[in-house]
Protein backbone atom coordinates (compact mmCIF):
# COMPACT_ATOMS: atom_id res chain seq x y z
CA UNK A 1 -23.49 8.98 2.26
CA UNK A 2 -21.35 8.74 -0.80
CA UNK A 3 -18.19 6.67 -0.28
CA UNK A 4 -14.90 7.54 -1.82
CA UNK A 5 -12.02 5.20 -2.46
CA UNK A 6 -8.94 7.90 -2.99
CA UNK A 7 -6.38 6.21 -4.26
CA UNK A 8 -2.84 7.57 -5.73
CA UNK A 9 -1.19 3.90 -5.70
CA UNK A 10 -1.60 0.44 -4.42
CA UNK A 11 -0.09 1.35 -1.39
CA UNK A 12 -1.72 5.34 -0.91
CA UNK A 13 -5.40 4.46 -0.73
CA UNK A 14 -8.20 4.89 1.72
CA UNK A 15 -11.74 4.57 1.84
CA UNK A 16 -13.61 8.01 3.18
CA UNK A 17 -17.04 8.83 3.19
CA UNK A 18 -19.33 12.62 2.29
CA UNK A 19 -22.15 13.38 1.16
CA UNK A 20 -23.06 14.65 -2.65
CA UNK A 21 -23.97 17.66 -1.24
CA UNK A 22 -20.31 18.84 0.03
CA UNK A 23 -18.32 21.16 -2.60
CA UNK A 24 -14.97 19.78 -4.15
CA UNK A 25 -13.21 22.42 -2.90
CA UNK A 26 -13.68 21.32 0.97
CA UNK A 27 -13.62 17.46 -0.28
CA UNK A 28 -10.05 18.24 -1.79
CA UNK A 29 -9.13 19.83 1.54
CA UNK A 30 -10.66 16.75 4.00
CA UNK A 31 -9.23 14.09 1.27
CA UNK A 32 -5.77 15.74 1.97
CA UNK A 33 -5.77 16.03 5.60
CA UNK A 34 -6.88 12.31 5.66
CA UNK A 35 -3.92 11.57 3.33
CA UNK A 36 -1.36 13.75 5.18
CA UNK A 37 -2.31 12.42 8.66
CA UNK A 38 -1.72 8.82 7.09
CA UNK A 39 1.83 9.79 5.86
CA UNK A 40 2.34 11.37 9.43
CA UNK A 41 2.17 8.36 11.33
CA UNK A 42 3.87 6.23 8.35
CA UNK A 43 6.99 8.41 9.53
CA UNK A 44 6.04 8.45 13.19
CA UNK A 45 6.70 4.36 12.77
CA UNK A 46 10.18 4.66 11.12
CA UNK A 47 11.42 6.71 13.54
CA UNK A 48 9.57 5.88 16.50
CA UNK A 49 10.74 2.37 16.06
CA UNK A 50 14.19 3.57 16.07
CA UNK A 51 13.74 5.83 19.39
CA UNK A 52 12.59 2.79 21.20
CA UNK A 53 15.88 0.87 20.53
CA UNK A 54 18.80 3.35 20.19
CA UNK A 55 17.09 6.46 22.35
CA UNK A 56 16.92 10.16 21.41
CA UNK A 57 18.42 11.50 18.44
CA UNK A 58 22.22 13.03 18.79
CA UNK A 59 22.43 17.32 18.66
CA UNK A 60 22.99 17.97 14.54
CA UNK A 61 26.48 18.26 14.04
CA UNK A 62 27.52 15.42 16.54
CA UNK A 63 26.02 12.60 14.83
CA UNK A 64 28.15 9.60 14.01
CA UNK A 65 29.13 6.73 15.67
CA UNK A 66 32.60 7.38 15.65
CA UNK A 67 32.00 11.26 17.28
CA UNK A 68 32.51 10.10 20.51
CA UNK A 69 35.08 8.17 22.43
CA UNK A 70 34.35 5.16 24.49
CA UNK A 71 35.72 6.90 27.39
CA UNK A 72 33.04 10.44 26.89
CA UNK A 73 29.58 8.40 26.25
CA UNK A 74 27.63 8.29 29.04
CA UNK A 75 25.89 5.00 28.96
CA UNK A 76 22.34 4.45 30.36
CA UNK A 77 21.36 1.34 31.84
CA UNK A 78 19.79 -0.07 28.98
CA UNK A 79 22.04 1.76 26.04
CA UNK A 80 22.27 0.05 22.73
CA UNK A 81 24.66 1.23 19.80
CA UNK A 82 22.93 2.91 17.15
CA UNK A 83 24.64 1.48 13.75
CA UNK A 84 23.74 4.68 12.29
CA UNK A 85 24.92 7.43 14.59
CA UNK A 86 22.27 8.94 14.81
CA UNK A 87 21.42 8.54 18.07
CA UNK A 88 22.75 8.72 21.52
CA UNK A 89 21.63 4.52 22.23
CA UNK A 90 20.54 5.37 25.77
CA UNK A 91 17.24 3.88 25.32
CA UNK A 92 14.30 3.39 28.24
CA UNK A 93 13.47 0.05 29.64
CA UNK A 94 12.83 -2.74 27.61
CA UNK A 95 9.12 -3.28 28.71
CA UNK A 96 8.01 0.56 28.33
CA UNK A 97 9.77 0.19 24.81
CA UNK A 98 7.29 -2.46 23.86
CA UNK A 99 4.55 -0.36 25.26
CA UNK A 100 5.91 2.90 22.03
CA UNK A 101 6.54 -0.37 19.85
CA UNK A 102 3.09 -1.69 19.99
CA UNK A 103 1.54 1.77 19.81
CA UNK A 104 2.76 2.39 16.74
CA UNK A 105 2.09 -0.68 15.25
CA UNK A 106 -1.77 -0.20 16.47
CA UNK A 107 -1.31 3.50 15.19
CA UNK A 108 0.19 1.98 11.22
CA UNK A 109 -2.64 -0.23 11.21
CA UNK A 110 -5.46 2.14 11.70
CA UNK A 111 -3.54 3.93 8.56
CA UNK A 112 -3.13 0.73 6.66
CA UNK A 113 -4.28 0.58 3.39
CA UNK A 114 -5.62 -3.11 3.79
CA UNK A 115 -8.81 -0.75 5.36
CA UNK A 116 -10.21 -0.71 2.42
CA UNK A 117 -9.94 -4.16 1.98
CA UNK A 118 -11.74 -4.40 5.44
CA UNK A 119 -14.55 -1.51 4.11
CA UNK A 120 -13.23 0.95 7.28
CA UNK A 121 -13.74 4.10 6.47
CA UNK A 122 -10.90 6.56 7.98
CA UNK A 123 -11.56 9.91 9.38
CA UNK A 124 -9.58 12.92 10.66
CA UNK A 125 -10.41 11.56 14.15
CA UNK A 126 -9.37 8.33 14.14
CA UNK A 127 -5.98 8.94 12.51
CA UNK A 128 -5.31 12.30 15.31
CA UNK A 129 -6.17 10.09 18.14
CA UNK A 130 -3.59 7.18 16.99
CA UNK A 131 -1.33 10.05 17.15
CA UNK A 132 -2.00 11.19 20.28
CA UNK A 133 -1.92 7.78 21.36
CA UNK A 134 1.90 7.62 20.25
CA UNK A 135 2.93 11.35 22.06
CA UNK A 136 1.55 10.03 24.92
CA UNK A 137 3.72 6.12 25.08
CA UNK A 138 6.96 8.48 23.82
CA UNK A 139 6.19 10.56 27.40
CA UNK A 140 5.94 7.61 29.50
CA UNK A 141 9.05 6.27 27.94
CA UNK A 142 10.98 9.63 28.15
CA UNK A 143 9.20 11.62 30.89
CA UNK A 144 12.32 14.37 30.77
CA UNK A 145 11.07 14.68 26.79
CA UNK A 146 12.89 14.83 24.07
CA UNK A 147 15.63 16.87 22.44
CA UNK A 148 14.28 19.72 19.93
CA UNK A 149 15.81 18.84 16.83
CA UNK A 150 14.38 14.50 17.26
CA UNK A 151 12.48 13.83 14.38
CA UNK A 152 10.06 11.95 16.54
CA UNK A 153 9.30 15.49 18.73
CA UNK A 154 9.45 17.63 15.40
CA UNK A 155 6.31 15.23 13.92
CA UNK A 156 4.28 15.42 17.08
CA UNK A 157 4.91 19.31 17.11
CA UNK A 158 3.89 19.95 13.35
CA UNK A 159 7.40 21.51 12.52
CA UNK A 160 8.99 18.71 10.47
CA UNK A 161 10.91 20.15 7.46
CA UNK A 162 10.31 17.65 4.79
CA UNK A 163 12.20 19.70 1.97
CA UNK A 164 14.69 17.63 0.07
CA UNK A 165 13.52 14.31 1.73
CA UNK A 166 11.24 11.64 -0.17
CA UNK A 167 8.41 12.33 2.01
CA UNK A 168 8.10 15.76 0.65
CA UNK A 169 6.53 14.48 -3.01
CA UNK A 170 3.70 12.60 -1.43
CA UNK A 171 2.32 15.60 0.78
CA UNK A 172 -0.90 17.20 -0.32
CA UNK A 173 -1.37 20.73 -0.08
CA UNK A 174 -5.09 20.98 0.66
CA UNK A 175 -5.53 24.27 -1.26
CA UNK A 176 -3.93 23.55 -4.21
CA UNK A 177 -4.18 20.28 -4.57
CA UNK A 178 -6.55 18.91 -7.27
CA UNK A 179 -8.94 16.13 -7.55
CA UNK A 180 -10.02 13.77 -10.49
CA UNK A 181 -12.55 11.35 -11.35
CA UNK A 182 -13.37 9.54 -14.40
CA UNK A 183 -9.95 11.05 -15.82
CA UNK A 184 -11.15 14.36 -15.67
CA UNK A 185 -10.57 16.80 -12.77
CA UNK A 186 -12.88 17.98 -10.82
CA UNK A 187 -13.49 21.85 -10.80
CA UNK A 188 -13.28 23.28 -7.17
CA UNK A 189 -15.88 25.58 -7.79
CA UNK A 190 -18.29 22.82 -8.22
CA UNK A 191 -19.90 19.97 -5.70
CA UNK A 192 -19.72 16.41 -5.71
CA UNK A 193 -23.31 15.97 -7.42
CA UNK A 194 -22.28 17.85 -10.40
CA UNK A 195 -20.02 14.62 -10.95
CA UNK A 196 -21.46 11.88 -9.21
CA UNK A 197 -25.37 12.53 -9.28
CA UNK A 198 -27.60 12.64 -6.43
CA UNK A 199 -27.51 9.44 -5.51
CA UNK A 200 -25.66 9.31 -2.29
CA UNK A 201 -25.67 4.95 -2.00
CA UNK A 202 -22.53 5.36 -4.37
CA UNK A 203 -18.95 4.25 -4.36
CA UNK A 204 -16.65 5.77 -6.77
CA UNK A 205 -12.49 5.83 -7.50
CA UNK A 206 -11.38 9.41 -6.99
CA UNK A 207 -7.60 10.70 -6.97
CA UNK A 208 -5.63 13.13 -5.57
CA UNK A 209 -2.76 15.03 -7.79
CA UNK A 210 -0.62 17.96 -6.84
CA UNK A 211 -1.13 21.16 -8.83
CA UNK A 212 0.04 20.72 -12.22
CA UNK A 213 0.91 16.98 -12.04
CA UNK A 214 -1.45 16.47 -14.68
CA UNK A 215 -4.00 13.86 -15.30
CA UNK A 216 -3.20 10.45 -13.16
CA UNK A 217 -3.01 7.13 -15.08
CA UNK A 218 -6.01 4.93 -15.38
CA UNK A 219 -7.30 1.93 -13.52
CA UNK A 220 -6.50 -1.04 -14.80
CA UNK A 221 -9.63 -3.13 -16.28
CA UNK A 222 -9.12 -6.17 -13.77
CA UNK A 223 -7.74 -6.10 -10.60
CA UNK A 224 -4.60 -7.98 -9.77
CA UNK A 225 -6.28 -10.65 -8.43
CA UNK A 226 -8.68 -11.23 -11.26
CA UNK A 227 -5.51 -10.64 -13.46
CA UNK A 228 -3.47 -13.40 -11.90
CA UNK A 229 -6.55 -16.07 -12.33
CA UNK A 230 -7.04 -14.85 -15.67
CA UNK A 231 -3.12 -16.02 -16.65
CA UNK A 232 -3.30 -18.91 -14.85
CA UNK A 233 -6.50 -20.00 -16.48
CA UNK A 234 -5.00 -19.11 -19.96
CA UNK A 235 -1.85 -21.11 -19.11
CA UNK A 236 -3.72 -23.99 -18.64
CA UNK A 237 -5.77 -24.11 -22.19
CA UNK A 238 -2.42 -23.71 -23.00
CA UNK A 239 -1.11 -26.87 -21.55
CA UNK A 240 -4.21 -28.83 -22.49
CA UNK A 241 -3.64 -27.48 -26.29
CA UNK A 242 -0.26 -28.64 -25.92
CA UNK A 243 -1.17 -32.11 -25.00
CA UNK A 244 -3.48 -32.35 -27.73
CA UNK A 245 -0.96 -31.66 -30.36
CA UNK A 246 1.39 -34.46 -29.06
CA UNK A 247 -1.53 -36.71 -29.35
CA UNK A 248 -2.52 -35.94 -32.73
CA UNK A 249 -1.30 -39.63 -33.84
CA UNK A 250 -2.87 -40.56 -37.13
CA UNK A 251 -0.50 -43.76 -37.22
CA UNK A 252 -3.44 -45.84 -36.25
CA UNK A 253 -4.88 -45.22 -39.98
CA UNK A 254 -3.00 -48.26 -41.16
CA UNK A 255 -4.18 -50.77 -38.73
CA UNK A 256 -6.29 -53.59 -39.68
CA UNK A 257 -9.60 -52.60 -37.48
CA UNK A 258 -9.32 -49.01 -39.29
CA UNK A 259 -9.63 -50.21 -42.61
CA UNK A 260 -13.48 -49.39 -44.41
CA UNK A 261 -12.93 -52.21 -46.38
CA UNK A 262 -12.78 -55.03 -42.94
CA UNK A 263 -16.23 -56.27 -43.61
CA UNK A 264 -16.17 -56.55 -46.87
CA UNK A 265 -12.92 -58.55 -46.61
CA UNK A 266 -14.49 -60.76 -43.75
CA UNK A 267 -17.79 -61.96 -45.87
CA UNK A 268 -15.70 -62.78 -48.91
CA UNK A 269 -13.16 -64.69 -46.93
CA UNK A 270 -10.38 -62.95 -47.95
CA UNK A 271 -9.48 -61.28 -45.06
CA UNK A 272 -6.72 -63.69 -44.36
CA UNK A 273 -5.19 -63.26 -47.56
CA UNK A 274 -1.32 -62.23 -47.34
CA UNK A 275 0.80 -61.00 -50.38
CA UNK A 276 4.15 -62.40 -50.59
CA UNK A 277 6.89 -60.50 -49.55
């Protein structure tokens, strides 16, 4: 099996594994779901976090924290301000809280992308079931479900509307998306082989662009860690230079035991001799 490294930054990367065989077209589409999945549950942590401490999210038009009087909140037994307004702060218990908590911090690491530090290769699987993992600790914290406009509910239903948000740029659409290696795109049409050779032992940097976004930058030559030993070698042949210099004394020149002419001096018996002053 050929392993890919797709990588659009230091923090969008992933290690994902095909064969040489398999056209770019359906490796484009399979490198995006991957990629989507792992942006899914990226925003199932920001606001999943903030359902377990401040409860469902407030009907549109009502958010605020100012919307309703003291006197008109109805307060849960465990409610909790939200700063933001955004939601109602009738949170569940404490300890099934820690249950959603920890399940999406389980669910963020399987997306992480210090994976591909540890050489785990993701799939489609592993990322859905981390999801499913998370619908199911948001039911046993809110059995009666959800409102229909949470963000939390919207993500586990597929009908987020990312338009205008941040989150929109990094989606991939898997048909039009476009895939490069080498700095030169890879022509859908084609299969892996016709780009990587036959060889299927073989690990290669491929990237994923949007339609029309053009070639992506480059690799750097050395990693970051190679980069950072490389400096701090260099800065110390710096410092020894440095040293060097300041010892470059030739003062010494003028001392007796320097002189070429000592011996001489000693066998004639003159070596005693002072001039006047």
């Amino acid at each position: 099996m050929v392993l890919l490294h797709m990588k659009r930054s230091d923090l969008e990367q992933f290690l994902f594994e095909t064969t040489v065989e398999a056209s770019v077209k359906d490796t484009i589409k399979q490198l995006s779901t991957v990629h989507n999945l792992r942006q899914k549950i990226q925003r199932l942590r920001l606001e999943g976090e903030e359902l377990a401490k401040y409860g469902p999210a407030k009907e549109p038009g009502k958010e605020g924290i100012d919307t309703y009087s003291e006197d008109s909140i109805q307060k849960g037994p465990f409610y909790m301000m939200d700063p933001t307004g955004r939601r109602t702060g009738n949170a569940c218990s404490p300890d099934v809280s820690k249950v959603l908590i920890k399940t999406l911090e389980e669910a963020t690491a399987v997306a992480h992308k210090d994976q591909v530090t540890k050489k785990v290769v993701l799939t489609e699987t592993m990322l859905k079931e981390a999801i499913d993992n998370i619908r199911g600790a948001v039911m046993i914290c809110y059995p009666m479900g959800l409102p229909e406009w949470d963000l939390v509910r919207e993500n586990l239903e597929d009908k987020e509307d990312l338009s205008g948000t941040s989150f929109a740029a990094e989606e991939m659409d898997p048909e039009t998306s476009t895939l490069w290696f080498a700095g030169k795109q890879m022509l859908s049409e084609k299969s892996l082989k016709d780009y990587l050779g036959r060889h299927e032992k073989t690990k290669v940097i491929v990237k994923l662009q949007k339609k029309g976004a053009g070639a992506p930058g480059r690799e750097p030559v050395t990693d970051q860690e190679t980069q950072k030993a490389m400096m701090a070698w260099y800065y110390k042949k710096q410092e020894e230079q440095k040293k060097l210099a300041e010892d470059d004394d030739d003062s010494y020149t003028g001392a007796t035991w320097a002189s070429n002419q000592v011996l001489k001096a000693h066998f004639s018996g003159v070596s005693a001799v002072r001039l006047p002053r």
